[in-house]
C-alpha atoms as a PDB file:
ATOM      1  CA  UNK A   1     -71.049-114.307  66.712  1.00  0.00           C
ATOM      2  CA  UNK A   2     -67.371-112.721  65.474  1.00  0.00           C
ATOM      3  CA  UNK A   3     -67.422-113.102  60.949  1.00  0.00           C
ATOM      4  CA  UNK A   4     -63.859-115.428  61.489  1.00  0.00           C
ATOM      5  CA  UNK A   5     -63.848-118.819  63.026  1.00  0.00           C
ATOM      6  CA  UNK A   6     -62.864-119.376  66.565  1.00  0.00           C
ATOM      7  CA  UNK A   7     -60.251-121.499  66.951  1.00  0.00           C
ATOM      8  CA  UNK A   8     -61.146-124.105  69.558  1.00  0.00           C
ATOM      9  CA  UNK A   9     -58.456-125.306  72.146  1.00  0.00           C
ATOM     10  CA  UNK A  10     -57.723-128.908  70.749  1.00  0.00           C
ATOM     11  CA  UNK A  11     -56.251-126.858  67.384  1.00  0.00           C
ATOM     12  CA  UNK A  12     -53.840-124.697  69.252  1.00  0.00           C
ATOM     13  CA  UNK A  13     -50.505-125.832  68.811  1.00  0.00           C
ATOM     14  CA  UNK A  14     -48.596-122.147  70.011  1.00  0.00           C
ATOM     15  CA  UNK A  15     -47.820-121.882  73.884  1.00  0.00           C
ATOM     16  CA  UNK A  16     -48.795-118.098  74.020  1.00  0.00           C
ATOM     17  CA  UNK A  17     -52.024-119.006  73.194  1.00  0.00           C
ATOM     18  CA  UNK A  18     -52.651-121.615  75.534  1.00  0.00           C
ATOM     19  CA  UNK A  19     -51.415-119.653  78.290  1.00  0.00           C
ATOM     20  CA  UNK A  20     -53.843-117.270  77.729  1.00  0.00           C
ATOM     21  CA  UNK A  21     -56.557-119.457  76.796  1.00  0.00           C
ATOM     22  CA  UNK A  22     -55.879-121.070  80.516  1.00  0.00           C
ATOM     23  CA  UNK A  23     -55.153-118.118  82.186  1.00  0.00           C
ATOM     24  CA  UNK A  24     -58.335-116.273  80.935  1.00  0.00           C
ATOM     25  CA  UNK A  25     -60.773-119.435  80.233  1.00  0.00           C
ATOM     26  CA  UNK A  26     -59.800-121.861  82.908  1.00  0.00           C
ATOM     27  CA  UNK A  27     -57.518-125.228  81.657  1.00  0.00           C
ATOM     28  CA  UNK A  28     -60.254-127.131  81.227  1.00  0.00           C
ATOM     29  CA  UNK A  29     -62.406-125.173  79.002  1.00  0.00           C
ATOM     30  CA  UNK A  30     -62.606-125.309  75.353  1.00  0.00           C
ATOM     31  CA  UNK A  31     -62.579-121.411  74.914  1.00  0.00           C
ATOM     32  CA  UNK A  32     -63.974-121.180  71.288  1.00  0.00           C
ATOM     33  CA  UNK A  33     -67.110-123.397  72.955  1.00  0.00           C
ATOM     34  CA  UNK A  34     -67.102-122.557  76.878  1.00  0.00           C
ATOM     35  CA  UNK A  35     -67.137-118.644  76.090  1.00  0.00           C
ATOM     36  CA  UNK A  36     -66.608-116.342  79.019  1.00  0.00           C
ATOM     37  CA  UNK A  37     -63.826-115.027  80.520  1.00  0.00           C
ATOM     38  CA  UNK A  38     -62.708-114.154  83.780  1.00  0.00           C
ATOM     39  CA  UNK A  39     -63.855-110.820  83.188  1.00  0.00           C
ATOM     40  CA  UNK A  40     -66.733-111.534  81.970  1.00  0.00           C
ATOM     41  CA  UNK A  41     -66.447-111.134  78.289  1.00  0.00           C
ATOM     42  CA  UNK A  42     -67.500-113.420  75.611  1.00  0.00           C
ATOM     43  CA  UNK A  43     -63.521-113.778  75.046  1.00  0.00           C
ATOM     44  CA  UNK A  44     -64.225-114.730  71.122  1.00  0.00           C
ATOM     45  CA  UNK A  45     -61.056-111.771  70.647  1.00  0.00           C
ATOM     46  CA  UNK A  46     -58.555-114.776  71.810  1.00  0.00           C
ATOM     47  CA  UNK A  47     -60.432-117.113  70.072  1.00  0.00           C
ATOM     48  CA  UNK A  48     -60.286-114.999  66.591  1.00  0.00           C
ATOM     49  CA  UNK A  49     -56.769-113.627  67.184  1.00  0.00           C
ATOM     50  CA  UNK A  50     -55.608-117.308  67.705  1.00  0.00           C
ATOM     51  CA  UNK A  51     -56.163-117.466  64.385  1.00  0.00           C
ATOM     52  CA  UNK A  52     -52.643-116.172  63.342  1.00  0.00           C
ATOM     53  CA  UNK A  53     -50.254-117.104  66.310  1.00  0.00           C
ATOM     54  CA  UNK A  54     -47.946-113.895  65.028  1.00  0.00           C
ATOM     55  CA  UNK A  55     -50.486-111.331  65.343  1.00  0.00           C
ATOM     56  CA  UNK A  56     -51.507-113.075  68.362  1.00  0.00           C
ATOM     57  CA  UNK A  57     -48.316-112.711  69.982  1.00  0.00           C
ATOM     58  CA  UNK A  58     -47.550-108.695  68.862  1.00  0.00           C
ATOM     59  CA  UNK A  59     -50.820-108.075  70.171  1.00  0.00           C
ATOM     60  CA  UNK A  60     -50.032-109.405  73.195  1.00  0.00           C
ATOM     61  CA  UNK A  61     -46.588-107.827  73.451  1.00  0.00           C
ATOM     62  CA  UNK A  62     -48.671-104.538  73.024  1.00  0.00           C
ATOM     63  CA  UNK A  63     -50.751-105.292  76.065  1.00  0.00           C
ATOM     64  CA  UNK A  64     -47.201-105.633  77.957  1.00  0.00           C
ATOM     65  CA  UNK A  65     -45.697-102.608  76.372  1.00  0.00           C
ATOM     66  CA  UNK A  66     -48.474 -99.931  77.631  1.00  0.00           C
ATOM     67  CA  UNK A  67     -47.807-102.002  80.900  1.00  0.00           C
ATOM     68  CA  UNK A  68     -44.716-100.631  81.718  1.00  0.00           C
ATOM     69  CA  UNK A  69     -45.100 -97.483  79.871  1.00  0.00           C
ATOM     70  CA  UNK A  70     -43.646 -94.314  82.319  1.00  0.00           C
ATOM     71  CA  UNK A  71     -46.538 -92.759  81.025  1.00  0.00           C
ATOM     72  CA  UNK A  72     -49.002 -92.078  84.513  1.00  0.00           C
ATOM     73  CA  UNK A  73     -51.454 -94.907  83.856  1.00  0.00           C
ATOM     74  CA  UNK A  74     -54.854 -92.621  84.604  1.00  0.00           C
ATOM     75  CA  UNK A  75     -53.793 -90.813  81.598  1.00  0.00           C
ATOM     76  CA  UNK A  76     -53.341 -93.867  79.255  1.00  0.00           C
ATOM     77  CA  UNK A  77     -56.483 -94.676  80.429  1.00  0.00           C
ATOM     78  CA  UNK A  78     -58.045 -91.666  79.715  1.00  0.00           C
ATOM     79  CA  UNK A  79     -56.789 -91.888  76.097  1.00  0.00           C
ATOM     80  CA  UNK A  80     -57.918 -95.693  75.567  1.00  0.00           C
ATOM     81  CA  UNK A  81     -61.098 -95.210  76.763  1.00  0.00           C
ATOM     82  CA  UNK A  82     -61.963 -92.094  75.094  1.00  0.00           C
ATOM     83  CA  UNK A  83     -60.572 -93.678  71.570  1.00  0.00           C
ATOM     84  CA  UNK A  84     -62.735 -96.658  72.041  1.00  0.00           C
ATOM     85  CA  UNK A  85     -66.032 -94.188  72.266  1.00  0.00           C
ATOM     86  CA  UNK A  86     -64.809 -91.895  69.622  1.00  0.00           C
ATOM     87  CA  UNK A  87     -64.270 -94.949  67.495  1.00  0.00           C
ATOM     88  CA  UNK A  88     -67.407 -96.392  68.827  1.00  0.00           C
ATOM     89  CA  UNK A  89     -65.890 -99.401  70.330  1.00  0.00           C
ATOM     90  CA  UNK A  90     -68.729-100.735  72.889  1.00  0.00           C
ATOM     91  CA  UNK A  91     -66.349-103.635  74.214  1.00  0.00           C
ATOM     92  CA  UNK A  92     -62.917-101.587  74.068  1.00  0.00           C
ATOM     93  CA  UNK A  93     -64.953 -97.896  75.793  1.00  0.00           C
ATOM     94  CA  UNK A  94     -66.915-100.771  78.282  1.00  0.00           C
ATOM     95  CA  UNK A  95     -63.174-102.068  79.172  1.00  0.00           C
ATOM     96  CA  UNK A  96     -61.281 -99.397  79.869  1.00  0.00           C
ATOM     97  CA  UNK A  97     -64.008 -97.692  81.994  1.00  0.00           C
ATOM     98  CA  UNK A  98     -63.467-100.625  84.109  1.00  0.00           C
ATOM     99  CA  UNK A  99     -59.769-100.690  83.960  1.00  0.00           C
ATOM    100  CA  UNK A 100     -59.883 -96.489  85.143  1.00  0.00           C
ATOM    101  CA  UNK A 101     -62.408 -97.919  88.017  1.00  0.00           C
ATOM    102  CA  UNK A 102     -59.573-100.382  88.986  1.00  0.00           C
ATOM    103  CA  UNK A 103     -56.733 -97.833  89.255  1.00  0.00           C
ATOM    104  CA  UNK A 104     -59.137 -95.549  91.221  1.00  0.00           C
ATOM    105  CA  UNK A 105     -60.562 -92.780  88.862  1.00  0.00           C
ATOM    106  CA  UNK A 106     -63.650 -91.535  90.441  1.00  0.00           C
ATOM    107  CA  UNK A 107     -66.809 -92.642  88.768  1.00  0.00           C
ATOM    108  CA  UNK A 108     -67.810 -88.738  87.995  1.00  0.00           C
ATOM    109  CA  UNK A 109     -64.772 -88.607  85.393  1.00  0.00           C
ATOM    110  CA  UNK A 110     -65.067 -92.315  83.957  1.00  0.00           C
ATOM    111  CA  UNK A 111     -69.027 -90.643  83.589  1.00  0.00           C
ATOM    112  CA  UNK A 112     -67.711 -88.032  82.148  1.00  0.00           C
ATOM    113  CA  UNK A 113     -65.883 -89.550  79.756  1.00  0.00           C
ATOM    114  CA  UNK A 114     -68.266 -89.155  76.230  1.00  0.00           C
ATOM    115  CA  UNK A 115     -68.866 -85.474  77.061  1.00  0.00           C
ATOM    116  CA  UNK A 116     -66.009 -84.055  78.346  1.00  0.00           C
ATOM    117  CA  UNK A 117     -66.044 -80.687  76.672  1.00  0.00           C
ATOM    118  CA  UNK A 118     -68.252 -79.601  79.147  1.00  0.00           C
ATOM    119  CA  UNK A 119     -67.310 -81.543  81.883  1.00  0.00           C
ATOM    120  CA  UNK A 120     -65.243 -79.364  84.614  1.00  0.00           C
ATOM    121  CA  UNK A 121     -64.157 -82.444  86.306  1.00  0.00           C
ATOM    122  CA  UNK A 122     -60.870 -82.985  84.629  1.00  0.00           C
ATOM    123  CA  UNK A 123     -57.639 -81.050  84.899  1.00  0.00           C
ATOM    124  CA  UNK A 124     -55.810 -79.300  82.344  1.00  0.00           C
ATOM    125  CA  UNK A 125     -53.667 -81.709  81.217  1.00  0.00           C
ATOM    126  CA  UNK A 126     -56.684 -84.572  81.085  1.00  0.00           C
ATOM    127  CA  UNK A 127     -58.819 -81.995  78.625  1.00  0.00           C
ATOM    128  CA  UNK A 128     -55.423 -81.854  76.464  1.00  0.00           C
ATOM    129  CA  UNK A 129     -55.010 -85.850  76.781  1.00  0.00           C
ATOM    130  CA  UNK A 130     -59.101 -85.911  76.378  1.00  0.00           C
ATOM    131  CA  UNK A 131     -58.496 -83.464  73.175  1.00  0.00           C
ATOM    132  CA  UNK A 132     -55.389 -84.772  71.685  1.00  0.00           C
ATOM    133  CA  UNK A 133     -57.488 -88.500  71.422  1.00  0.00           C
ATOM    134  CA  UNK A 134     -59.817 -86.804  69.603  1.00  0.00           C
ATOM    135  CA  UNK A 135     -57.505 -85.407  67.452  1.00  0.00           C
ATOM    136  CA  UNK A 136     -56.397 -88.225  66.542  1.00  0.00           C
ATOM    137  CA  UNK A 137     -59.061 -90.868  66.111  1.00  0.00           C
ATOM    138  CA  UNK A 138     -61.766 -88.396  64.689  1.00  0.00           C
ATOM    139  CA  UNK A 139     -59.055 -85.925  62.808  1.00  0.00           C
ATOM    140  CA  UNK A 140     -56.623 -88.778  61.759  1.00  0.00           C
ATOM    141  CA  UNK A 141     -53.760 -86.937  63.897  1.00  0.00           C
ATOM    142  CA  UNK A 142     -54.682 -83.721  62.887  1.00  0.00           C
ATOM    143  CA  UNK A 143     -54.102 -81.712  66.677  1.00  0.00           C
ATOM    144  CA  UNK A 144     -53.997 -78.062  67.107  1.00  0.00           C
ATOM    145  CA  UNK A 145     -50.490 -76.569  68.246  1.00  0.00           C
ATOM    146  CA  UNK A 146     -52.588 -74.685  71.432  1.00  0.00           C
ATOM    147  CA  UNK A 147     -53.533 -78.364  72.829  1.00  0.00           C
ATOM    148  CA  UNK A 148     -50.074 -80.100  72.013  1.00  0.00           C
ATOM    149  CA  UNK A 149     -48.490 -76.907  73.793  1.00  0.00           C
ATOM    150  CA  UNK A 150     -50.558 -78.279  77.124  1.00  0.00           C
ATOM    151  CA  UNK A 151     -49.046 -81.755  76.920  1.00  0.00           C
ATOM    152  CA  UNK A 152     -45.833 -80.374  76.381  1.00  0.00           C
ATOM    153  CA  UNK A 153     -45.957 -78.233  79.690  1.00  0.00           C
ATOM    154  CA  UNK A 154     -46.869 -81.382  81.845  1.00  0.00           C
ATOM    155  CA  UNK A 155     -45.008 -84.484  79.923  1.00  0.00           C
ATOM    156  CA  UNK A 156     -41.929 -84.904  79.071  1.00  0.00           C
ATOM    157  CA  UNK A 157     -41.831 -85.987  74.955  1.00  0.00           C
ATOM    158  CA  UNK A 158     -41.334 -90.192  75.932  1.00  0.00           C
ATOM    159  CA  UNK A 159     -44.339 -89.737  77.569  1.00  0.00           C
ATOM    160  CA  UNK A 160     -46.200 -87.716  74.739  1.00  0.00           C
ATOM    161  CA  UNK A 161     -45.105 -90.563  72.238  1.00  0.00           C
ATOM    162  CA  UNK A 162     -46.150 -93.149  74.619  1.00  0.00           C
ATOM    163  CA  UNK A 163     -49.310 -91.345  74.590  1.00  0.00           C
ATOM    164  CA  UNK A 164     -49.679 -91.054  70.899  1.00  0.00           C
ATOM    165  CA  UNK A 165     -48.545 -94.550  70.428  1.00  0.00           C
ATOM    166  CA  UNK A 166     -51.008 -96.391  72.739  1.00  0.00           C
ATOM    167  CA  UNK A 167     -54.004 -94.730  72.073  1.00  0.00           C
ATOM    168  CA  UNK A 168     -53.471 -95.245  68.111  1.00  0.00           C
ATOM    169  CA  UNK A 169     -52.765 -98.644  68.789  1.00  0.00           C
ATOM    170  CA  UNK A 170     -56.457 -98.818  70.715  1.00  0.00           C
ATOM    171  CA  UNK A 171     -58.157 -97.107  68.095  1.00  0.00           C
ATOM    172  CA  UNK A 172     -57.176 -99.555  66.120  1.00  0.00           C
ATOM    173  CA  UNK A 173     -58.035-102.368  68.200  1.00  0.00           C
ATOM    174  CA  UNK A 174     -61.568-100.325  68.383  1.00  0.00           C
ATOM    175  CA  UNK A 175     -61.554-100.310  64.568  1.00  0.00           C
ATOM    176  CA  UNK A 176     -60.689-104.149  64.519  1.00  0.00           C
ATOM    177  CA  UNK A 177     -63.025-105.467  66.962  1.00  0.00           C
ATOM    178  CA  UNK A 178     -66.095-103.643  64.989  1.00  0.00           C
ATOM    179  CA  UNK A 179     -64.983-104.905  61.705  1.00  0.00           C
ATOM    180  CA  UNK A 180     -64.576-108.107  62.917  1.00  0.00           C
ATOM    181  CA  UNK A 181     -67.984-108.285  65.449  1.00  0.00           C
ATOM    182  CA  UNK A 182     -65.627-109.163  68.641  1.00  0.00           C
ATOM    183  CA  UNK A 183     -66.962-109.323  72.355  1.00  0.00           C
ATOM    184  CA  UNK A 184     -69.030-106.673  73.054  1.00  0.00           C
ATOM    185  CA  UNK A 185     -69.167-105.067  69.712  1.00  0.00           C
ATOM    186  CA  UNK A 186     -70.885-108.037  67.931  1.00  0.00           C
ATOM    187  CA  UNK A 187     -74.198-106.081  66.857  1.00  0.00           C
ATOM    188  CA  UNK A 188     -76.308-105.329  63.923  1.00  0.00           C
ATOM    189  CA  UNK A 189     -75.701-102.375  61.644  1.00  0.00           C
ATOM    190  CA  UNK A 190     -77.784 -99.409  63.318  1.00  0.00           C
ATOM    191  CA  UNK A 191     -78.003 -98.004  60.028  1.00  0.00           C
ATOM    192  CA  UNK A 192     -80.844 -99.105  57.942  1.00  0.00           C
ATOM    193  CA  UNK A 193     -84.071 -98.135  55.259  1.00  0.00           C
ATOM    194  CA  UNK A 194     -86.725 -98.211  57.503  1.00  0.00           C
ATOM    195  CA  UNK A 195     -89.734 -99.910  55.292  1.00  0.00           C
ATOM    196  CA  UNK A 196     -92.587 -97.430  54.984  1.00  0.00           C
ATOM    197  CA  UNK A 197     -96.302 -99.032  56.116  1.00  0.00           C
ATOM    198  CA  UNK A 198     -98.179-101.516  54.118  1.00  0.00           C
ATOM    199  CA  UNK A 199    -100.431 -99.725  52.148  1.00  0.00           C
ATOM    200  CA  UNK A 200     -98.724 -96.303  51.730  1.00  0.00           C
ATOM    201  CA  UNK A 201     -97.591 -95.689  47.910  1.00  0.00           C
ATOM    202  CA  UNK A 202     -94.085 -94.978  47.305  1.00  0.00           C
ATOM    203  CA  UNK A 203     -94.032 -90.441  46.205  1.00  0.00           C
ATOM    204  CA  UNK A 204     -91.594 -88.064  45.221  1.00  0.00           C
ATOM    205  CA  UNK A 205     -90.182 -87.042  48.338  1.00  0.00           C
ATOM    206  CA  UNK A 206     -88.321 -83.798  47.168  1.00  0.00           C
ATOM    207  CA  UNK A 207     -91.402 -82.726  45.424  1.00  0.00           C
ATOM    208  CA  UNK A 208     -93.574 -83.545  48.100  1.00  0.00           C
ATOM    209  CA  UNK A 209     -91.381 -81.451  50.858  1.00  0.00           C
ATOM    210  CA  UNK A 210     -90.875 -78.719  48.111  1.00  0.00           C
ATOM    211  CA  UNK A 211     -94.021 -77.818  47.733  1.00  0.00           C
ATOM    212  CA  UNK A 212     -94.400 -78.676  44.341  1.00  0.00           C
END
């Protein structure tokens, strides 16, 4: 379950938020009880984010604003899809593989997607939009002149800052929805001391290993 309290419908006061609780849930469910969306996600994101109806609504106005970005929508898709596995995002990568399978990417790049460096399925400018997510959600922005000098032979600059700006703003949904246990990314910490046996006393590892 998400670490912050769903807000259940009969609490919701803010119109935005019952739109999409409607919209998404059905008007007669209770979305912080009846969980499931109509795309089949938990949908515990609305339910958290309904906790402040501001950041509600500029997430929202996000979702419209890579909507009707001139940016060619494959390539947005390539960079919120990628950011969500670099981030390690299993409910924002899971999403936008779908969203690329709606607009009609084959399934061979979507595939492709978490090993693309050695993938010869994408085109120039998708390795640069493929690299320049990288850049930025595993180098905090830090992207080599030789790959920006690729975007800038196919995009104009709106495009390359609606680029930049959209797949920031999906890393850090990535970053939110892990912190916070949302959807798809509500899962234990992989990372743990594995107990040793009952019965096998506790050494000196380096010693041991050295040789000592």
């Amino acid at each position: 379950m998400p670490r912050l309290r769903e807000v259940p419908r009969a609490e919701v006061a803010d119109e935005k938020i019952l739109f999409f609780y409607d919209r998404l849930f059905g008007p007669d469910k209770d979305p912080a009880v009846d969980h499931g969306t109509v795309h089949g996600t938990p949908g515990d994101w609305w339910t958290v984010f309904a906790q402040s109806p501001d950041v509600f609504r500029h997430a929202v106005r996000g979702f419209s604003l890579y909507r009707n970005a001139s940016l060619d929508p494959l390539l947005r898709e390539l960079g919120q899809g990628r950011a969500g596995y670099a981030r390690g995002s299993q409910f924002v990568f899971s999403q936008h593989c779908k969203q690329m399978r709606s607009l009609g990417m084959p399934e061979g790049k979507i595939a492709a997607v978490p090993h693309w460096q050695i993938s010869d399925c994408f085109s120039a400018l998708e390795r640069a939009v493929l690299a320049y997510t990288d850049g930025l959600v595993y180098d905090g922005g830090r992207v080599p002149d030789e790959v920006f000098a690729v975007l800038k032979t196919h995009l104009t600059d709106p495009e390359i800052l609606e680029l930049t700006y959209i797949t920031s703003l999906y890393d850090m949904h990535a970053t939110m929805c892990r912190a916070l246990r949302l959807e798809f990314d509500d899962r234990p910490e992989l990372v743990a001391e594995v107990e040793i046996p009952a019965g096998v006393e506790v050494r000196d590892l380096s010693a041991d290993l050295s040789g000592e």
